[in-house]
Protein backbone atom coordinates (compact mmCIF):
# COMPACT_ATOMS: atom_id res chain seq x y z
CA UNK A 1 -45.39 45.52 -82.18
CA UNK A 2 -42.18 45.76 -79.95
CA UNK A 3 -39.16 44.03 -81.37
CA UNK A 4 -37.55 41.00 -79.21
CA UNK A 5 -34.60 42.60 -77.35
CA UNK A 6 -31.65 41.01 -78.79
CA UNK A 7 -30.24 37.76 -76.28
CA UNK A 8 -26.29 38.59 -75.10
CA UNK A 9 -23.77 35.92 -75.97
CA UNK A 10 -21.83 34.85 -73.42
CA UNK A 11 -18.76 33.33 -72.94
CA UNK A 12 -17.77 31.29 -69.72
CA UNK A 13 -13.78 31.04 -69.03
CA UNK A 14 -13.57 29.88 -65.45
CA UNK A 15 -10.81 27.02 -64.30
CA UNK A 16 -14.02 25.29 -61.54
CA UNK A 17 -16.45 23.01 -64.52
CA UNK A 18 -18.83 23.50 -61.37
CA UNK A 19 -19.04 26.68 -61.17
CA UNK A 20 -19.20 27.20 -64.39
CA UNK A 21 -22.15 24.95 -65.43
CA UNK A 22 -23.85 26.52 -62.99
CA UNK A 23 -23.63 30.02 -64.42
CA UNK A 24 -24.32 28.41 -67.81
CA UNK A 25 -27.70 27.24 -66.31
CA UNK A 26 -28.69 30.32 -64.51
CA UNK A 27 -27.76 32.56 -67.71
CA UNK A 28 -29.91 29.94 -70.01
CA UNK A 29 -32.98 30.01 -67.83
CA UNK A 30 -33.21 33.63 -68.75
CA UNK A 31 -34.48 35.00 -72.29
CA UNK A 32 -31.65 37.82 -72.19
CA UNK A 33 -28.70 35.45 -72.19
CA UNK A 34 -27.36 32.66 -74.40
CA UNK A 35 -24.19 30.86 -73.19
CA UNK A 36 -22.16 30.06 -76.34
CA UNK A 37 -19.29 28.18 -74.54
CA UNK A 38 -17.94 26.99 -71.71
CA UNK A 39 -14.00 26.58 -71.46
CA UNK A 40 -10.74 26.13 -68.78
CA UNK A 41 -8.10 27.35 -70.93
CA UNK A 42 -6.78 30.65 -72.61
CA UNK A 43 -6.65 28.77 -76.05
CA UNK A 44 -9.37 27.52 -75.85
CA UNK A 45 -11.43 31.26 -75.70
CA UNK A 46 -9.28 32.34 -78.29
CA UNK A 47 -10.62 29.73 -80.38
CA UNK A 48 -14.37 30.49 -79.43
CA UNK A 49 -13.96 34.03 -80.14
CA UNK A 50 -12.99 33.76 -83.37
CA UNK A 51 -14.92 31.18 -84.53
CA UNK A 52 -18.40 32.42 -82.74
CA UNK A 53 -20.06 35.14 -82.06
CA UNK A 54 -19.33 36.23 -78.44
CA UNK A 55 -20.73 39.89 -76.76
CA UNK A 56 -19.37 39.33 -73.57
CA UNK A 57 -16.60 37.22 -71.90
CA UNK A 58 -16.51 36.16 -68.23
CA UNK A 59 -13.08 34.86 -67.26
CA UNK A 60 -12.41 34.70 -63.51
CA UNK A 61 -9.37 35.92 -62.66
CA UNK A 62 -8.35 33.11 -60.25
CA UNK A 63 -8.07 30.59 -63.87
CA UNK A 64 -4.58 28.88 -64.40
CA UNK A 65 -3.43 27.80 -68.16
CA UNK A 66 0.12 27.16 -67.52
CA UNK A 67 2.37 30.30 -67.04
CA UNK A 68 -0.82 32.33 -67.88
CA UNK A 69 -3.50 33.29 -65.80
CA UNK A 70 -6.64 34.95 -66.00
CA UNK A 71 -5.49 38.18 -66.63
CA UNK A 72 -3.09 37.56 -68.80
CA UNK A 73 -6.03 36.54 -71.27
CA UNK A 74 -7.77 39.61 -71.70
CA UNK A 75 -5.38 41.13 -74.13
CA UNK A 76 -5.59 37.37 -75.79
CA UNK A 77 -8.87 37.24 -76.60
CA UNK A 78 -9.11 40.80 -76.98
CA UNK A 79 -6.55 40.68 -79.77
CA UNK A 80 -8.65 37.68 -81.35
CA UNK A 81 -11.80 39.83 -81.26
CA UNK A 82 -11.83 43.48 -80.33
CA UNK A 83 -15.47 43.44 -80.29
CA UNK A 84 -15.51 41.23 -77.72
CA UNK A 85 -15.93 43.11 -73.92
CA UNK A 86 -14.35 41.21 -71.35
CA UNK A 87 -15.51 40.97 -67.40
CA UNK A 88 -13.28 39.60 -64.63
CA UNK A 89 -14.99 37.47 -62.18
CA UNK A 90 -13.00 38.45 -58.50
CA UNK A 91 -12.87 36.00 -55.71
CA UNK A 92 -12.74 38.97 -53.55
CA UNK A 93 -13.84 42.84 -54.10
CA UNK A 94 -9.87 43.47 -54.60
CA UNK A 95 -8.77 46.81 -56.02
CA UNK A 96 -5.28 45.87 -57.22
CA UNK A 97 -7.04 43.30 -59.05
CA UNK A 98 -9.24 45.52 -60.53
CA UNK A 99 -7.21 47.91 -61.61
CA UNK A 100 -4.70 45.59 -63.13
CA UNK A 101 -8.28 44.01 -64.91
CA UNK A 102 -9.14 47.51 -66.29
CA UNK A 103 -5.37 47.89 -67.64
CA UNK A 104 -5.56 44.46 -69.20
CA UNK A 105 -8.79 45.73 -71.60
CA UNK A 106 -11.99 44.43 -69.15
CA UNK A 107 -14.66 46.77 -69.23
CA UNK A 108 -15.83 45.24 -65.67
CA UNK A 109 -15.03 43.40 -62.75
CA UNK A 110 -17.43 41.99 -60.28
CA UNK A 111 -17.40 39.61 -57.53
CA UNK A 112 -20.17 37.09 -57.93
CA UNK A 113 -20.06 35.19 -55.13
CA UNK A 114 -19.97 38.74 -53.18
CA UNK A 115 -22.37 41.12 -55.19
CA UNK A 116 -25.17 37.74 -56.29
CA UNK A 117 -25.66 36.49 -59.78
CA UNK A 118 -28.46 39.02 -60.17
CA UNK A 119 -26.20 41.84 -60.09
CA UNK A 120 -23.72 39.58 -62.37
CA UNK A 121 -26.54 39.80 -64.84
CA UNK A 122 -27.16 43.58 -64.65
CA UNK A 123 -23.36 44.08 -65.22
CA UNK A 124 -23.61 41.98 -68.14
CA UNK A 125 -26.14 43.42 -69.88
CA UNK A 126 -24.61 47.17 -68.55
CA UNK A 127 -21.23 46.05 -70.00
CA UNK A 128 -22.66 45.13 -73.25
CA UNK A 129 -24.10 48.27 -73.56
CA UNK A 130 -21.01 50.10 -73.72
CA UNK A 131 -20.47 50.82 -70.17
CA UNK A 132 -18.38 49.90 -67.27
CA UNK A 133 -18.90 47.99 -64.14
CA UNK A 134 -16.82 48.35 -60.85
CA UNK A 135 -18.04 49.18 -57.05
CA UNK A 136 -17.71 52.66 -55.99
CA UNK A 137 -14.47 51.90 -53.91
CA UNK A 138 -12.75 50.32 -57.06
CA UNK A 139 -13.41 53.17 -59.13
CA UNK A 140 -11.94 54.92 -56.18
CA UNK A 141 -8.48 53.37 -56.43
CA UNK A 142 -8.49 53.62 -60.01
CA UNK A 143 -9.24 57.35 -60.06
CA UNK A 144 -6.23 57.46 -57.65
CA UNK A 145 -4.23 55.60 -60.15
CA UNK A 146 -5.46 57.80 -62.60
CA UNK A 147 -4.10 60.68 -59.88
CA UNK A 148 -0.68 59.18 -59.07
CA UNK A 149 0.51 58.32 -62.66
CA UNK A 150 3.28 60.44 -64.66
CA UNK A 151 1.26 62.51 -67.42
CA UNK A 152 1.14 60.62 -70.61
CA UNK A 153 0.32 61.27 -74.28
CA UNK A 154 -3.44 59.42 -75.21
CA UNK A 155 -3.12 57.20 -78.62
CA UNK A 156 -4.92 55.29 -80.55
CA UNK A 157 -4.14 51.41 -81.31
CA UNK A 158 -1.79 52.47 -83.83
CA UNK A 159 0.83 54.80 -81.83
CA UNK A 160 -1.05 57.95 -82.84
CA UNK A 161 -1.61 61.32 -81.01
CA UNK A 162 -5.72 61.46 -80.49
CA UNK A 163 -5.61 65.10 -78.50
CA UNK A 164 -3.83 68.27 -79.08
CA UNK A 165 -1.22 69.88 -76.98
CA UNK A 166 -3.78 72.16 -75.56
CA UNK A 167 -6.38 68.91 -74.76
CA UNK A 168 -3.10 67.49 -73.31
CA UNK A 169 -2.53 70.19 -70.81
CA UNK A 170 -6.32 69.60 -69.79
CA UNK A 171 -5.91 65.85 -69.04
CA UNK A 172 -3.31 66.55 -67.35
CA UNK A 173 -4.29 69.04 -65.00
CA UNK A 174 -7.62 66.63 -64.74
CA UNK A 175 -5.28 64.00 -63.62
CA UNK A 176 -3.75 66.44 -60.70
CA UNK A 177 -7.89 66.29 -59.25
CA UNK A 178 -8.13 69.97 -60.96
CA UNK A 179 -11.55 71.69 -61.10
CA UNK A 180 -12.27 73.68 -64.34
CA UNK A 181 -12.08 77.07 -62.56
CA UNK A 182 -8.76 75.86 -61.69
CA UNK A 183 -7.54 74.63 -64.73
CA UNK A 184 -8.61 78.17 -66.41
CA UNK A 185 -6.55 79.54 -63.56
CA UNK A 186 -3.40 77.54 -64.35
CA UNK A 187 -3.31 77.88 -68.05
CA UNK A 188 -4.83 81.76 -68.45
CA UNK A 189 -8.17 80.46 -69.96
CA UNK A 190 -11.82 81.24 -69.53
CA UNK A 191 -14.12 78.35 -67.96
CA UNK A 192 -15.88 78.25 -70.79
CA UNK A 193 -12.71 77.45 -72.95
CA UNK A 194 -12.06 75.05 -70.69
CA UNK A 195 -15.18 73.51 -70.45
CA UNK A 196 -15.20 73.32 -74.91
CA UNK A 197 -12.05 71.88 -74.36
CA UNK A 198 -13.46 68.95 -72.35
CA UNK A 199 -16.16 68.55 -74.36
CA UNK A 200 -13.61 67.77 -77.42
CA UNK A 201 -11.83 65.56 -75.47
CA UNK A 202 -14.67 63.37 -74.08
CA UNK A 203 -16.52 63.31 -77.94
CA UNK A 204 -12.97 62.07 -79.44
CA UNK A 205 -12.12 59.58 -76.80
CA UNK A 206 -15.92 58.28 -76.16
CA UNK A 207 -16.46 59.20 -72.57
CA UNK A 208 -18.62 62.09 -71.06
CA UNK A 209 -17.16 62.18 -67.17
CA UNK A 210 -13.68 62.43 -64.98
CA UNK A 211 -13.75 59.05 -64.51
CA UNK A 212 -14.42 57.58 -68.40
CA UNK A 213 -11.63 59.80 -68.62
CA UNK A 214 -9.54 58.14 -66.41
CA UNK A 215 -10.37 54.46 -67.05
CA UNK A 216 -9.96 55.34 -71.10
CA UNK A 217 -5.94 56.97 -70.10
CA UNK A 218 -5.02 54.13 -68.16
CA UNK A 219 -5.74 51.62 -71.12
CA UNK A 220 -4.60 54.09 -74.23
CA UNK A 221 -1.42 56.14 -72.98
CA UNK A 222 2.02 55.07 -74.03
CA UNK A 223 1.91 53.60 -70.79
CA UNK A 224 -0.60 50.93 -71.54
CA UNK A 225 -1.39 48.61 -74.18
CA UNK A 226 -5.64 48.53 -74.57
CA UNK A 227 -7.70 49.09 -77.37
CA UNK A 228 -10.24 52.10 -77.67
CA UNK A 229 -13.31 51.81 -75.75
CA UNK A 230 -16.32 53.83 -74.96
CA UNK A 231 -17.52 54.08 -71.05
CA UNK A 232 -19.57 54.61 -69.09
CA UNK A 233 -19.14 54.46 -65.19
CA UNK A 234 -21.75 52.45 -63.17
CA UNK A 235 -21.60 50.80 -59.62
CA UNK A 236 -22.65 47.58 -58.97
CA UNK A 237 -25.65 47.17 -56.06
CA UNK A 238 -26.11 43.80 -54.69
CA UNK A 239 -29.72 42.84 -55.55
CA UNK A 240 -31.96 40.75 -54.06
CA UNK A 241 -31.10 37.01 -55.56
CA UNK A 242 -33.78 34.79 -56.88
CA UNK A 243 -34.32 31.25 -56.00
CA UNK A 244 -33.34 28.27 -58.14
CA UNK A 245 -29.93 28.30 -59.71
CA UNK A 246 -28.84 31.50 -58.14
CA UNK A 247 -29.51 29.88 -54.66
CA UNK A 248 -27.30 27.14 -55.41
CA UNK A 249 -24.51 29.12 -57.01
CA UNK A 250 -24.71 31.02 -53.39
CA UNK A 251 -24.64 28.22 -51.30
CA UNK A 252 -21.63 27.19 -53.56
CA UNK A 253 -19.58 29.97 -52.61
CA UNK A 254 -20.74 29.62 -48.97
CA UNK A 255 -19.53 26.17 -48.97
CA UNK A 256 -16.21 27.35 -50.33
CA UNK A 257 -15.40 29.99 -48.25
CA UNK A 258 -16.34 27.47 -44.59
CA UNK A 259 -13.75 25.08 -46.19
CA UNK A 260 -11.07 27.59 -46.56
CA UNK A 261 -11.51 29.20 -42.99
C-alpha cells in the first residue's frame, strides 16, 4: 500500500488579515497543505518557528513591523530555524525585489496575485523539496548579478573556505559567462579537468547547474550573509486556477489593483 505523502506546514506572514485568511482557506481545503499560523509581525514568526514545526514560510514582502519590513525578516526567522525555507510573496514580478529576496535567504519568490494560487501551490511544494522558484526573467537578473559582482571567496556559515584555489578560479571564470572550453583555455587545462572540477564544486556546495551556482554565491560569499542551501532552478508557469477560494483570492487582487489605478 502507498504511504500518505507527507502534508507541508505552512506559515502565513502577510500585513492584509484578508488576504491572508484567504490563503489559509485555500491551502486547508487541500490534503497537501496544513496552515500552522497566521501572523502580521516579524516577532511574531519568530515565535512560531521556534515553537512549531514550520516547512515553509510565506511572508509578502510588502509587510511593515516598525523599522522592519518583509525582507528584513528572512534572515530573522531564518536564524530562529534554519530548516525553515522562506518564499516572498511580490506585489509585482519585480527583479530588484527578487534578487534582494534571494540575498536575504528565500529560496523563492512568486507573485500570487500575478502567477494564480495554483502555481503558489506548485512553488510550495517545489520549494519544499529543495528547490528554487523564480520566473525565467528573474533568474535572468540574478544570473546578471551573479555576472556583474567582484569575485568572492564561497564559505560556509562559519567564515570557512568550502572550495580550493583551483575551484575558485572556476567560479570565477563561471561568473565572467565562461564556457568550459574556455575556461580550459584560460587556465591551461583539459575540458575534462574542467568539467571534474565542476562536478566537485556543484557536489560540495549542493547544486548541479550555472545557475544553483549562482543563486548559492550570492547568499554564501563574504559578500553575503545566508545559510547553505541546496537548489534547484525551476520557473514558475501560471496554471489554470480552480474555482472556489482561488476565484475569490483573484477577484481580490483585481479589486485591488482598479482601486489603485
Amino acid at each position: 500500500m502507498m504511504s500518505r505523502k507527507k502534508e507541508v506546514a505552512v506559515l502565513l506572514v502577510h500585513e492584509r488579515k484578508m488576504v491572508s485568511e484567504l490563503y489559509a482557506k485555500a491551502f486547508n481545503q487541500s490534503s497537501r497543505f496544513r496552515v500552522v499560523a497566521q501572523v502580521g509581525k516579524i516577532s511574531e514568526a519568530v515565535r512560531v518557528v521556534q515553537e512549531s514545526t514550520v516547512d515553509v514560510a510565506l511572508i509578502s514582502s510588502t509587510l511593515k513591523d516598525g523599522a522592519d519590513d518583509g525582507l528584513n525578516a528572512l534572515p530573522q526567522i531564518k536564524a530562529a530555524s534554519p530548516n525553515v525555507k522562506l518564499i516572498v510573496l511580490l506585489e509585482e514580478s519585480e527583479s530588484r525585489v527578487a534578487i534582494l529576496a534571494f540575498r536575504g535567504g528565500a529560496c523563492g519568490v512568486i507573485s500570487p496575485e500575478i502567477d494564480g494560487f495554483n502555481c503558489l501551490c506548485r512553488c510550495v511544494e517545489q520549494v519544499n523539496a529543495g528547490q528554487v522558484w523564480a520566473n525565467s526573467a528573474q533568474l535572468h537578473q540574478v544570473l546578471q548579478e551573479f555576472s556583474r559582482s567582484a569575485p568572492v571567496q564561497v564559505v560556509s556559515s562559519r567564515g570557512e573556505a568550502l572550495l580550493t584555489r583551483r575551484e575558485g578560479e572556476v567560479v570565477h571564470l563561471v561568473e565572467d559567462g565562461l564556457t568550459n572550453r574556455q575556461i580550459a583555455v584560460k587556465l591551461g587545462l583539459s575540458e575534462h579537468t574542467v568539467r571534474n572540477n565542476l562536478f566537485r564544486i556543484y557536489e560540495k556546495l549542493g547544486v548541479s547547474t550555472r545557475v544553483e551556482l549562482a543563486l548559492y554565491t550570492m547568499r554564501n560569499s563574504r559578500l553575503t550573509h545566508g545559510e547553505e542551501h541546496t537548489v534547484r532552478a525551476r520557473g514558475s508557469r501560471v496554471l489554470t486556477p480552480r474555482k472556489d477560494l482561488v476565484t475569490e483570492i483573484e477577484e481580490l487582487a483585481i479589486v485591488r489593483k482598479s482601486r489603485s489605478a
